[in-house]
C-alpha atoms as a PDB file:
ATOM      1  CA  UNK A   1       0.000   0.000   0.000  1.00  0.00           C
ATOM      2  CA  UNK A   2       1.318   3.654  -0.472  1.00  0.00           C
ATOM      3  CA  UNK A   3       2.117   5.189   2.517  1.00  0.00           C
ATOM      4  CA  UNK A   4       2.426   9.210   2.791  1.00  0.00           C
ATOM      5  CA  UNK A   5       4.952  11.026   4.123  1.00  0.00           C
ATOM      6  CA  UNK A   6       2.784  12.989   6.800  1.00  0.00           C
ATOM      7  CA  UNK A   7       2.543   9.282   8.249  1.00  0.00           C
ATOM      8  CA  UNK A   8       5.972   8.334   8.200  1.00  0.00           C
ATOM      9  CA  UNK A   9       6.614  11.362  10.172  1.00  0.00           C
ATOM     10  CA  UNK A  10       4.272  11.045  12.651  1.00  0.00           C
ATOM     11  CA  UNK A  11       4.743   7.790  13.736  1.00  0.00           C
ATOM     12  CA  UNK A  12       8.821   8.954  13.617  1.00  0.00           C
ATOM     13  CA  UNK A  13       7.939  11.764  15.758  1.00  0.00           C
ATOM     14  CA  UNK A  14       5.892   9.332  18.564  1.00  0.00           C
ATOM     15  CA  UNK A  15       8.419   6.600  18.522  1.00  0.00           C
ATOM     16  CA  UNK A  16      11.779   8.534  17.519  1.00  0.00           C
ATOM     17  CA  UNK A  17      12.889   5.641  15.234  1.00  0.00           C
ATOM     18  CA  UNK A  18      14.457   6.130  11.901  1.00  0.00           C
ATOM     19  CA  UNK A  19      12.273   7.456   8.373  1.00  0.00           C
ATOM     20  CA  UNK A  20      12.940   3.940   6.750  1.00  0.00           C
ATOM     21  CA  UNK A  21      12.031   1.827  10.051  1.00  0.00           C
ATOM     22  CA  UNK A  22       8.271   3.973  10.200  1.00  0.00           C
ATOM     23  CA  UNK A  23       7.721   3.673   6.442  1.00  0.00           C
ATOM     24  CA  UNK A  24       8.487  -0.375   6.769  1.00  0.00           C
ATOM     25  CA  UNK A  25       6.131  -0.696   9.891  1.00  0.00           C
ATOM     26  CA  UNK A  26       3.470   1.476   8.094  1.00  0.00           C
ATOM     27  CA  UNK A  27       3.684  -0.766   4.975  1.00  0.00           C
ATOM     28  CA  UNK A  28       3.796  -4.048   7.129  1.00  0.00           C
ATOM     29  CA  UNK A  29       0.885  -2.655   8.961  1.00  0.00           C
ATOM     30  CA  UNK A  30      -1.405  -1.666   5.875  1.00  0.00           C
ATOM     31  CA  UNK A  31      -1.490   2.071   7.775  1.00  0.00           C
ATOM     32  CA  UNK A  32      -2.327   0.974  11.104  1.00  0.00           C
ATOM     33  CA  UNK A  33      -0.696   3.355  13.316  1.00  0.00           C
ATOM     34  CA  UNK A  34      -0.663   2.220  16.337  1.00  0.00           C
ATOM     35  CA  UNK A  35       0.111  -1.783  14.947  1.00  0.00           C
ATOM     36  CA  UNK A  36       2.907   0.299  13.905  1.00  0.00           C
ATOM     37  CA  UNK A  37       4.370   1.126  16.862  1.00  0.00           C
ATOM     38  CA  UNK A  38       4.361  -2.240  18.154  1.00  0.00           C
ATOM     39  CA  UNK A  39       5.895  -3.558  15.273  1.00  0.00           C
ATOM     40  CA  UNK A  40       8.551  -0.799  15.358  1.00  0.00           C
ATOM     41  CA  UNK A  41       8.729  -2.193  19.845  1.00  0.00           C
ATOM     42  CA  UNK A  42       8.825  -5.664  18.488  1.00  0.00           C
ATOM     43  CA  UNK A  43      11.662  -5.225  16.385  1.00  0.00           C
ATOM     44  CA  UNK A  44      13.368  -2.900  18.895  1.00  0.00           C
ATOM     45  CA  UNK A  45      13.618  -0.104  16.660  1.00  0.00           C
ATOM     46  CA  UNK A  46      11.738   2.143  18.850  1.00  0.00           C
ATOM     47  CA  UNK A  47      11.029   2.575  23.145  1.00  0.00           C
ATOM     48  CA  UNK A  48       8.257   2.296  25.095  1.00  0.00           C
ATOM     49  CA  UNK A  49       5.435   5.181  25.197  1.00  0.00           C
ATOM     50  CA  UNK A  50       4.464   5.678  28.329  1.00  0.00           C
ATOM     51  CA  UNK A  51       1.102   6.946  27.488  1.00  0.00           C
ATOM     52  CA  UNK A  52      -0.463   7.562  23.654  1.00  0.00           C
ATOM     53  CA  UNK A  53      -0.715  10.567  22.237  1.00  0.00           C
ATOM     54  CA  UNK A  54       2.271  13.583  22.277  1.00  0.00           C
ATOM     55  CA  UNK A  55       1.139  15.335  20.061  1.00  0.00           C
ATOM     56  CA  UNK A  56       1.654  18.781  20.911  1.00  0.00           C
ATOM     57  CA  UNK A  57      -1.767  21.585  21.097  1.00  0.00           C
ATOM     58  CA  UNK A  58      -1.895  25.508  22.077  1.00  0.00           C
ATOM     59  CA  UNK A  59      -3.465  27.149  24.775  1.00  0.00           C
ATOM     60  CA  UNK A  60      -2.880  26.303  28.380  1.00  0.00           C
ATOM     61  CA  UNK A  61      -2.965  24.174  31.358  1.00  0.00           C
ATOM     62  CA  UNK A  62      -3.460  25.751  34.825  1.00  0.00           C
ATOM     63  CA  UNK A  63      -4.084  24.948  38.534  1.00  0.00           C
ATOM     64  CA  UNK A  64      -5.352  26.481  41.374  1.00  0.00           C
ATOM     65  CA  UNK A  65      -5.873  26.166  45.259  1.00  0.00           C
ATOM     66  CA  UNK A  66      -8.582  27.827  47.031  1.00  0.00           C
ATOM     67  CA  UNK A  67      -9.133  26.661  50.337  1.00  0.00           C
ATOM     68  CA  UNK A  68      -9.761  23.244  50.607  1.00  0.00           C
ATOM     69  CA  UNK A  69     -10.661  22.965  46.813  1.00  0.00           C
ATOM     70  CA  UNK A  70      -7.816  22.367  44.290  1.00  0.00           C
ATOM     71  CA  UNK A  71      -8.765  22.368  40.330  1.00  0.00           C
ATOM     72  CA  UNK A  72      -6.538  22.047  37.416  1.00  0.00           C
ATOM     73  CA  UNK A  73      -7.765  22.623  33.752  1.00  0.00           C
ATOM     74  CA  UNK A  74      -6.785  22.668  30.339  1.00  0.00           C
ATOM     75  CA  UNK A  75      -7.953  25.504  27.999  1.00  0.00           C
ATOM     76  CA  UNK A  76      -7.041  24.992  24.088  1.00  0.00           C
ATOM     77  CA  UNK A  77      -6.009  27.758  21.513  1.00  0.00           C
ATOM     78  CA  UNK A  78      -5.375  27.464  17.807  1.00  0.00           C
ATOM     79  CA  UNK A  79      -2.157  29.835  18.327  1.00  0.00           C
ATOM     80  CA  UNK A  80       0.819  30.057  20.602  1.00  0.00           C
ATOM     81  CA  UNK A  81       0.012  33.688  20.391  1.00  0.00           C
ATOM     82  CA  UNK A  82      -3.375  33.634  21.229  1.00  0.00           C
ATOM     83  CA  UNK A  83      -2.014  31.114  24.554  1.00  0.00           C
ATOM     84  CA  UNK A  84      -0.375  34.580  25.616  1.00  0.00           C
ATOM     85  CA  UNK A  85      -2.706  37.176  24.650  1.00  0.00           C
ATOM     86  CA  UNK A  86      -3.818  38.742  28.305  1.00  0.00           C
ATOM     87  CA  UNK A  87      -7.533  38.193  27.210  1.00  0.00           C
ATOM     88  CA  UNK A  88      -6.905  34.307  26.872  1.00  0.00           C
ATOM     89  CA  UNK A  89      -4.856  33.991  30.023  1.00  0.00           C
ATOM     90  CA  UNK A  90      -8.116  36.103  32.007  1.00  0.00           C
ATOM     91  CA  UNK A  91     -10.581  34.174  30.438  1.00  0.00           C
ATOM     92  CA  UNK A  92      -8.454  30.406  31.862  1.00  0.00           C
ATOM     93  CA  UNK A  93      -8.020  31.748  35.526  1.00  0.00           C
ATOM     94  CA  UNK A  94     -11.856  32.737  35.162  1.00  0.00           C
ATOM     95  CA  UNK A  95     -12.449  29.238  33.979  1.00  0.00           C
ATOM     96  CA  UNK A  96     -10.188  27.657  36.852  1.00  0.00           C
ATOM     97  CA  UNK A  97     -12.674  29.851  39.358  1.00  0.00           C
ATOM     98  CA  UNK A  98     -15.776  28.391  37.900  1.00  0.00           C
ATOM     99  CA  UNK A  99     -14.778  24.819  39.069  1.00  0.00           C
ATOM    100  CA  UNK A 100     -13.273  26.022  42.046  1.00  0.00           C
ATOM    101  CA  UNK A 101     -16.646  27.002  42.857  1.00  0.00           C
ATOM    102  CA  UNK A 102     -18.988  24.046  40.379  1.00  0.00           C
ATOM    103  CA  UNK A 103     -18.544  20.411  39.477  1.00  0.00           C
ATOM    104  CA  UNK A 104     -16.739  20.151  36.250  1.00  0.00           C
ATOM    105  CA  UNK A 105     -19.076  17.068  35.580  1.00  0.00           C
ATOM    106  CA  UNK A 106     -20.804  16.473  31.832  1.00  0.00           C
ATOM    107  CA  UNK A 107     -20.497  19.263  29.357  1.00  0.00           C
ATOM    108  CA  UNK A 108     -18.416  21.622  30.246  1.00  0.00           C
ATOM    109  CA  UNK A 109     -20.099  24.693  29.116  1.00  0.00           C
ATOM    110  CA  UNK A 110     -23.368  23.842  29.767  1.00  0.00           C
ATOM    111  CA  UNK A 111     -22.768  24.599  33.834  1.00  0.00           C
ATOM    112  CA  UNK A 112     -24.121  28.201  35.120  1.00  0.00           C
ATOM    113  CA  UNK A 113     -21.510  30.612  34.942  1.00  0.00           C
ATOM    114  CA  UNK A 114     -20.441  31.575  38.542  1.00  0.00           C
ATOM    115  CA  UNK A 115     -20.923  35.114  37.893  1.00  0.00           C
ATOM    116  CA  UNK A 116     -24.135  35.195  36.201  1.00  0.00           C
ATOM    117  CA  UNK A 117     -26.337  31.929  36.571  1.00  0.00           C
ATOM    118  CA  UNK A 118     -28.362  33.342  34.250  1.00  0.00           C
ATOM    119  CA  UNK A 119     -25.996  32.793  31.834  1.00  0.00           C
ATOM    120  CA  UNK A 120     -24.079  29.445  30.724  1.00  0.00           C
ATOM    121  CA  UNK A 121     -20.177  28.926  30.482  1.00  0.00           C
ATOM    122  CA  UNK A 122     -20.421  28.489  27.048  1.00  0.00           C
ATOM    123  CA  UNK A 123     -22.083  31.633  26.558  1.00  0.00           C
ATOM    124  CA  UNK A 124     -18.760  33.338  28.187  1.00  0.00           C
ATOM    125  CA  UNK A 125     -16.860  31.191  26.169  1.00  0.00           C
ATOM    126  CA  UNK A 126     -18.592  32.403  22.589  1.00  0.00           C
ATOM    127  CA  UNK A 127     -17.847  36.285  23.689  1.00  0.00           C
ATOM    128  CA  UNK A 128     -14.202  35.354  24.488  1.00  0.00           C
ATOM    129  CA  UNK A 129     -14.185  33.752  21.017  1.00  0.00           C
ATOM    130  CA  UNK A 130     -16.035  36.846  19.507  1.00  0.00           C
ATOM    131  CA  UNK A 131     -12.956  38.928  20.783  1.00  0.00           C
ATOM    132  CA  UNK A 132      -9.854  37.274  19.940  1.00  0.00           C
ATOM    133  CA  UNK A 133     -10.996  35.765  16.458  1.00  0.00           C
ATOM    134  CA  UNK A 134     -10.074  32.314  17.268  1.00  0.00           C
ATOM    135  CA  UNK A 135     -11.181  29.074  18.192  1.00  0.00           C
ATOM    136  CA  UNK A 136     -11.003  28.264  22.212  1.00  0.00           C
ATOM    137  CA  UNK A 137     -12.108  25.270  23.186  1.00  0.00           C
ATOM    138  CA  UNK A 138     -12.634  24.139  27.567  1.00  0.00           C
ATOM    139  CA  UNK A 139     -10.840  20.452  26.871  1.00  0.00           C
ATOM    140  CA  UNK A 140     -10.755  19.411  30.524  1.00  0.00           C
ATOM    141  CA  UNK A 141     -10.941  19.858  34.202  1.00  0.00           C
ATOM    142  CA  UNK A 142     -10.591  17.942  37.562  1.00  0.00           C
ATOM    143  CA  UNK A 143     -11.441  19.171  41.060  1.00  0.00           C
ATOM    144  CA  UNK A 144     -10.156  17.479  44.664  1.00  0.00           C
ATOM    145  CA  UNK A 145     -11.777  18.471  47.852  1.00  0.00           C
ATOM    146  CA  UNK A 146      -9.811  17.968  50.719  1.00  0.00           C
ATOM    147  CA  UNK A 147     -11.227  15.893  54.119  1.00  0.00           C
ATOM    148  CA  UNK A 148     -10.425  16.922  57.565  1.00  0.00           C
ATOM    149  CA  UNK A 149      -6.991  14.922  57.132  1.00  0.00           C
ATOM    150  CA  UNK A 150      -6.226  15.544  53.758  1.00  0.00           C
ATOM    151  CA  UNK A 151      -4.445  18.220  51.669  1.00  0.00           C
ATOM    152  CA  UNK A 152      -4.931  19.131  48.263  1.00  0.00           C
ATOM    153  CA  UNK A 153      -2.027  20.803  46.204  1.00  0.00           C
ATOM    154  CA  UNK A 154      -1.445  21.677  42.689  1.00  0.00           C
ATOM    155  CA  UNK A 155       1.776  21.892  40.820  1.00  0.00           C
ATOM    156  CA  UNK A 156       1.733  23.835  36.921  1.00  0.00           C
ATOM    157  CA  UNK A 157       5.436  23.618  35.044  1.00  0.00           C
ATOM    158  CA  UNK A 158       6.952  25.349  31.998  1.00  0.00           C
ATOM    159  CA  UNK A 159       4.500  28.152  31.212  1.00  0.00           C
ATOM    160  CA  UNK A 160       1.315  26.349  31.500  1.00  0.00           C
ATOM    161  CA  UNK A 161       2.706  23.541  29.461  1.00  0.00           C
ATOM    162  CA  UNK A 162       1.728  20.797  32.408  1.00  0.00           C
ATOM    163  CA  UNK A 163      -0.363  20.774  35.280  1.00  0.00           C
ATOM    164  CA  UNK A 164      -0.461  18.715  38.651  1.00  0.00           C
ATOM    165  CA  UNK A 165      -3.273  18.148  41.124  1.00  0.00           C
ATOM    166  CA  UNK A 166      -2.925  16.223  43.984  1.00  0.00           C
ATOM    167  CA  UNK A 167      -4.278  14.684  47.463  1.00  0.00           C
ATOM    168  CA  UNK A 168      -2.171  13.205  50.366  1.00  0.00           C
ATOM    169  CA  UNK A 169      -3.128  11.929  53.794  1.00  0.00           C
ATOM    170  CA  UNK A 170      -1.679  12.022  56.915  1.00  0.00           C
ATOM    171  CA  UNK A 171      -2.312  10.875  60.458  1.00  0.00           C
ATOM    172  CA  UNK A 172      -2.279  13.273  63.698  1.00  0.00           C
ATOM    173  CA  UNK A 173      -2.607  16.491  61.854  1.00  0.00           C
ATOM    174  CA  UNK A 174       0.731  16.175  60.312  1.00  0.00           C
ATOM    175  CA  UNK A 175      -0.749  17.827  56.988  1.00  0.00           C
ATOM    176  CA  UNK A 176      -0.265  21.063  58.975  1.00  0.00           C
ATOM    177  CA  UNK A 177       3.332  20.147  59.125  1.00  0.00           C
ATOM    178  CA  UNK A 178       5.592  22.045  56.780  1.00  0.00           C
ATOM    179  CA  UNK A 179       7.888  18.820  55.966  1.00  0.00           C
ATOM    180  CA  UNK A 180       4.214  17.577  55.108  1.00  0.00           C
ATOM    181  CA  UNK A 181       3.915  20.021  52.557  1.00  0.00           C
ATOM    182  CA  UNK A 182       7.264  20.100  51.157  1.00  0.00           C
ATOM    183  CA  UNK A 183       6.815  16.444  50.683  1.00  0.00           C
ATOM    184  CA  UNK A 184       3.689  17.012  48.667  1.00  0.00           C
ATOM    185  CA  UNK A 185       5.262  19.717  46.402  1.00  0.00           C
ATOM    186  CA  UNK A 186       7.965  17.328  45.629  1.00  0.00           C
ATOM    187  CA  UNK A 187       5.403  14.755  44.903  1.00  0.00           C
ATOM    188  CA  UNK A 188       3.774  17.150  42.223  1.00  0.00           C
ATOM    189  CA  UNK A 189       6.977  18.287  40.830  1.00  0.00           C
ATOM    190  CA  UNK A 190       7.909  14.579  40.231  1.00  0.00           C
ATOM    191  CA  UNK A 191       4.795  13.531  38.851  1.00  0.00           C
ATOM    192  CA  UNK A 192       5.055  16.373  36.227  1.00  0.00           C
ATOM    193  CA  UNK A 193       8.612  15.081  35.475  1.00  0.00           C
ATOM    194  CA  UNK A 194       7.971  11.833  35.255  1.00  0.00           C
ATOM    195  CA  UNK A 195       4.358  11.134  34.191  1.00  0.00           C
ATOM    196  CA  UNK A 196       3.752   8.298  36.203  1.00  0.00           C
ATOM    197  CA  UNK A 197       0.828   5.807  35.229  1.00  0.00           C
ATOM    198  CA  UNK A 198      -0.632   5.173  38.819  1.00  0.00           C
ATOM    199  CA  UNK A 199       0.194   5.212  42.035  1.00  0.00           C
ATOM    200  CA  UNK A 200       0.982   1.579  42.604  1.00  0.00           C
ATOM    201  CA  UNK A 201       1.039  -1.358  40.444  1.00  0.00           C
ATOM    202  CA  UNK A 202      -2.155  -2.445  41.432  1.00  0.00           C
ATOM    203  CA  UNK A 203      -3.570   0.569  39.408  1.00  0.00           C
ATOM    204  CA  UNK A 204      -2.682  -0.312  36.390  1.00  0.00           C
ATOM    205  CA  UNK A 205      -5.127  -1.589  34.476  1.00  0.00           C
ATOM    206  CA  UNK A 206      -4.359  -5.639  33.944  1.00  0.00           C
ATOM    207  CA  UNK A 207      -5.025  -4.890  30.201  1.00  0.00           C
ATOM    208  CA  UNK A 208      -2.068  -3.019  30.049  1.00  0.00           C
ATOM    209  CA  UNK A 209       0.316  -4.836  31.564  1.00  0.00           C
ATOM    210  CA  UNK A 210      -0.555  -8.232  29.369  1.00  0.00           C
ATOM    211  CA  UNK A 211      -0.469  -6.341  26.465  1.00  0.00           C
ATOM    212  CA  UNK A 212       3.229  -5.174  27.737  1.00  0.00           C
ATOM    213  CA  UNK A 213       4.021  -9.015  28.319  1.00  0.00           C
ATOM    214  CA  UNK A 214       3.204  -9.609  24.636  1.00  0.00           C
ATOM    215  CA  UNK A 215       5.119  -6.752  23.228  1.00  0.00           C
ATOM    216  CA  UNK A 216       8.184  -7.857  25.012  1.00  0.00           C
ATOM    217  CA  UNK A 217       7.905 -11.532  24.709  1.00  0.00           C
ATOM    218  CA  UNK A 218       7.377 -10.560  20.685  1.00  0.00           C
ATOM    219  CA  UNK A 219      10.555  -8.493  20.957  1.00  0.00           C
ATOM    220  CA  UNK A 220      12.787 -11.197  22.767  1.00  0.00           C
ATOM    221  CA  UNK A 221      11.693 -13.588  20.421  1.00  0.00           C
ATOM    222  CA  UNK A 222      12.547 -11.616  17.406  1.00  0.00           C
ATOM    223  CA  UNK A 223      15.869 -10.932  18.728  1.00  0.00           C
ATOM    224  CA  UNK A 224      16.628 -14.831  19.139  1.00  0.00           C
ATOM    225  CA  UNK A 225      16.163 -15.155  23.052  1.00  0.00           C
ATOM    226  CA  UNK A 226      15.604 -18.960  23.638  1.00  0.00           C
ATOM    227  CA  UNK A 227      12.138 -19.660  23.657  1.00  0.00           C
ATOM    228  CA  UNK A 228      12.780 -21.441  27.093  1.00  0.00           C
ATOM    229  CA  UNK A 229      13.900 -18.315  29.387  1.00  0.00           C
ATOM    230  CA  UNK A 230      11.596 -16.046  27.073  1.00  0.00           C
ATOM    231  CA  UNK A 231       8.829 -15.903  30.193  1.00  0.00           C
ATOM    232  CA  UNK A 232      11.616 -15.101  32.895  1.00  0.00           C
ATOM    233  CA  UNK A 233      13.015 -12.355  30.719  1.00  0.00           C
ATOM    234  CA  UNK A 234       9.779 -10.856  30.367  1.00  0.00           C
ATOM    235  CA  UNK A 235       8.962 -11.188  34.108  1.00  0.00           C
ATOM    236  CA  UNK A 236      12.346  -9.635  35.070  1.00  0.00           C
ATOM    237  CA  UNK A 237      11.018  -6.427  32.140  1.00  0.00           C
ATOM    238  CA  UNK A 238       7.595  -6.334  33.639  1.00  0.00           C
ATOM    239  CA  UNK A 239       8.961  -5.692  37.273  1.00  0.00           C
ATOM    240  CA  UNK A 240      11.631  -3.004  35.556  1.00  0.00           C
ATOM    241  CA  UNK A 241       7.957  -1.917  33.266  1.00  0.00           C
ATOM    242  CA  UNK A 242       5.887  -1.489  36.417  1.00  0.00           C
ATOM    243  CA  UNK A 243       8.774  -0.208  38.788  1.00  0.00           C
ATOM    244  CA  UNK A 244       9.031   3.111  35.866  1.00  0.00           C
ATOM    245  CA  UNK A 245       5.126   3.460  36.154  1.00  0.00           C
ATOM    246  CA  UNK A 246       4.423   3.404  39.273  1.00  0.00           C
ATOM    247  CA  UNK A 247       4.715   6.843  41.465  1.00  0.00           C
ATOM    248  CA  UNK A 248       5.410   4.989  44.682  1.00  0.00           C
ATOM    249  CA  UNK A 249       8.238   2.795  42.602  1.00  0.00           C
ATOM    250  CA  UNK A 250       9.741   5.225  40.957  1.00  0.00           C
ATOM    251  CA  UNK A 251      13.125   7.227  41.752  1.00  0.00           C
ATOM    252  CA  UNK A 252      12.900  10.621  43.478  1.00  0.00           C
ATOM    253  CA  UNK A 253      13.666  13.091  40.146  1.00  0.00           C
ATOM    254  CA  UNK A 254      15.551  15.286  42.825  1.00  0.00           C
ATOM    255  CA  UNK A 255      17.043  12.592  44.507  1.00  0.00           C
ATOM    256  CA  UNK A 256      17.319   9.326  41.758  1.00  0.00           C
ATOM    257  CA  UNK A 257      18.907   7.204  45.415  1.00  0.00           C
ATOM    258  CA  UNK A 258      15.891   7.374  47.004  1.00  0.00           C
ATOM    259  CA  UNK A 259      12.463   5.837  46.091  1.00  0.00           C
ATOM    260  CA  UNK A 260       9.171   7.527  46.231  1.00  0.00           C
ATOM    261  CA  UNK A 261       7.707   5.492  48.502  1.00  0.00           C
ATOM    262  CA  UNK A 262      10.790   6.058  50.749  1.00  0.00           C
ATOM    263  CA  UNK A 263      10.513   9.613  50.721  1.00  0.00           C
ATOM    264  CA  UNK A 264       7.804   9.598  51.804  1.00  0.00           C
ATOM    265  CA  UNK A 265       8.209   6.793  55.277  1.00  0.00           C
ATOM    266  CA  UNK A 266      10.884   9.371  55.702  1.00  0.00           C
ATOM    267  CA  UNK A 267       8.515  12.470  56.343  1.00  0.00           C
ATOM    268  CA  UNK A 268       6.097  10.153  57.952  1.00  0.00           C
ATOM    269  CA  UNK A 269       8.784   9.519  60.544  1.00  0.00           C
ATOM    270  CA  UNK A 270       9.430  13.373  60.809  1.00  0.00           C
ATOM    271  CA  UNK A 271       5.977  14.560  61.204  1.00  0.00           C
ATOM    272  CA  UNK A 272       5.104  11.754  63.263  1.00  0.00           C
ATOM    273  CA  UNK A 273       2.108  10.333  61.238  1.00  0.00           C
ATOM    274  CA  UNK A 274       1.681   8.053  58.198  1.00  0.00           C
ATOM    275  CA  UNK A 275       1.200   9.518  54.759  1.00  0.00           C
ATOM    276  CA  UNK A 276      -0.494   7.985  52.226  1.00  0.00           C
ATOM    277  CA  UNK A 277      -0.562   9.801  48.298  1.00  0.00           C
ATOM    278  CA  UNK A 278      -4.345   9.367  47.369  1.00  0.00           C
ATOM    279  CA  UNK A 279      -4.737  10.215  44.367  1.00  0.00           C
ATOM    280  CA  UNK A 280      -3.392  12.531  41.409  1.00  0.00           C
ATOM    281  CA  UNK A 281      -4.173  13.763  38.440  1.00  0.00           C
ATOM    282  CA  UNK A 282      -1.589  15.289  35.616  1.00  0.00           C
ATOM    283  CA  UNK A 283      -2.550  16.835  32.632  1.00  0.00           C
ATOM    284  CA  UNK A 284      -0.310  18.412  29.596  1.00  0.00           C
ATOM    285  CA  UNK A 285      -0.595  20.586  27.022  1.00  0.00           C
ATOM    286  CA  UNK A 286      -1.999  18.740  24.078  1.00  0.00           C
ATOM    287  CA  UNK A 287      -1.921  15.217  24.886  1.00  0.00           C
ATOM    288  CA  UNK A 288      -3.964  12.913  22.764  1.00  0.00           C
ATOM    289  CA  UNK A 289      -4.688  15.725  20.175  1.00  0.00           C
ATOM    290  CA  UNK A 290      -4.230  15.615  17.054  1.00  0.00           C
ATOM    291  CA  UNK A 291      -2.582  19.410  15.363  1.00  0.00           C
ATOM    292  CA  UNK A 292      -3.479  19.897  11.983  1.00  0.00           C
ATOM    293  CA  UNK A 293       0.199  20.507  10.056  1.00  0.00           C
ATOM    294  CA  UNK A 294      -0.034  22.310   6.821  1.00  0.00           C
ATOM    295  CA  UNK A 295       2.430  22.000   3.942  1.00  0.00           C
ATOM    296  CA  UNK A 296       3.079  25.662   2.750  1.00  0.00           C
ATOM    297  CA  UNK A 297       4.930  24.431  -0.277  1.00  0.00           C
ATOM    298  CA  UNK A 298       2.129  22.354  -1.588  1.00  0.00           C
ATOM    299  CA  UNK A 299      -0.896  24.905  -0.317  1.00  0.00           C
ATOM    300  CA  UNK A 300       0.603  27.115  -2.776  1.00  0.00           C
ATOM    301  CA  UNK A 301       1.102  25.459  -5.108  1.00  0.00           C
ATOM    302  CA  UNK A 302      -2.563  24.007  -5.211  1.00  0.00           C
ATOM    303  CA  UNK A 303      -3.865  27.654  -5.046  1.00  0.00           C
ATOM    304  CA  UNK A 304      -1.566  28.656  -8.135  1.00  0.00           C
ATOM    305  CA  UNK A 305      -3.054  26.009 -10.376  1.00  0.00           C
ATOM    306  CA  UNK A 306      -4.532  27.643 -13.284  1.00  0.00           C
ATOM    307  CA  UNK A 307      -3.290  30.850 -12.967  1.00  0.00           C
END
């Protein structure tokens, strides 16, 4: 089949393996991108994604803390340049108040906006539209509300490019502690850093991690492993797979000799009170959409048929 060359590069830009490799997995694959990829794994021409979909977006990602409420959000522009026009940038902290205040649950803009109930989100959304000439689209938000022992933090890196909400527990009011919050704001920092999957291994969805043990046992056979040690190897990957995933497995980004989940018995034993990491949520700039690319060369060229 013929394959174009705005696949080739994609699939090169999402697995970082070479023009030739992608155009051979494409054909192989009759176009299927994402067989692709695991062709591209299996022959170990190209590393594991952590999570689909890189693919880089406009507009911005922010999070906020108001009391015990915590939201982050992400707001999409067409432009870079819209992302920093002072209009935009009012319009997401306004956004980031509405859910502060409301459930972001169902359609987005269909909630009462929290100045006007008489009015919808989407309604302040069009007029925001109306004024900058482009298209701005609410993509997502999540909200934490923290208990009587909880605390709720956010985390936002590189401009609005990525944005971290999270909830830890402690025991005997150590969340008042500051070692308990410096703990917590490491926590964020790290999970923006290093995109963790879950928690714990027991989060991660059992589809995953068998479709993981087939990639790899794939891979080891294509690269002449004996078929006989083939399911220890992939055991022995699936512990290194899960131990990389895993928040609570993986190594502090500010200190890589010391574990998450040691860190954090560490400030337990400081503030006197177990800590437990609840829950988290990370989102960046975007993920999982798809950005139109135009080619210049041949737009022109189509437009100066004729003439």
């Amino acid at each position: 089949m013929s394959v174009s060359a705005s696949q080739v590069k994609e699939l090169r830009e999402k697995t970082n393996a070479g023009m030739l490799d992608c155009k051979k997995a494409l054909e192989e694959t009759k176009g299927d991108f994402e067989a692709a990829v695991e062709w591209l794994r299996v022959k170990g021409l190209a590393s594991a994604a952590k999570k689909a979909g890189r693919v880089a977006a406009e507009g911005a990602v922010y999070a906020q803390v108001d009391g015990n409420n915590a939201v982050v959000i992400e707001v999409n522009s067409e432009t870079d340049f819209v992302a920093r026009n002072e209009g935009f940038q009012a319009f997401v902290k306004d956004v980031a108040q509405q859910f502060l205040k409301t459930e972001p649950k169902g359609e987005l803009t269909e909630v009462p906006y929290h100045k006007d109930p008489s009015r919808k989100l989407g309604d302040v959304l069009k007029d925001i539209v109306s004024k900058i000439g482009e298209n701005i689209v609410i993509r997502r938000a999540e909200k934490y509300t923290a208990s009587a022992n909880t605390m709720v933090h956010t985390y936002v890196h590189g401009e609005g490019k990525i944005g971290v909400l999270i909830e830890a527990q402690s025991a005997n009011g150590a969340q008042n502690k500051p070692e308990f919050k410096t703990l917590v704001q490491d926590i964020a920092l790290h999970i923006a850093a290093m995109n963790p999957m879950a928690i714990s291994s027991e989060q991660i969805p059992a589809e995953v991690v068998s479709k993981e043990k087939e990639i790899l046992k794939a891979k080891n056979l294509e690269q002449g492993k004996k078929a006989e040690m083939i399911d220890k190897i992939v055991e022995g990957q699936i512990r290194k797979f899960l131990a990389e995933n895993c928040l609570m497995d993986q190594q502090f980004v500010k200190n890589p000799d010391l574990r998450i989940s040691e860190h954090v018995k560490n400030t337990a034993k400081t503030t006197g009170g177990d800590i437990t990491i609840k829950r988290f949520k990370r989102f960046e700039l975007g993920e999982g959409i798809e950005k139109k690319s135009t080619d210049f060369a041949a737009e022109v060229a189509e437009q100066m048929k004729g003439h």
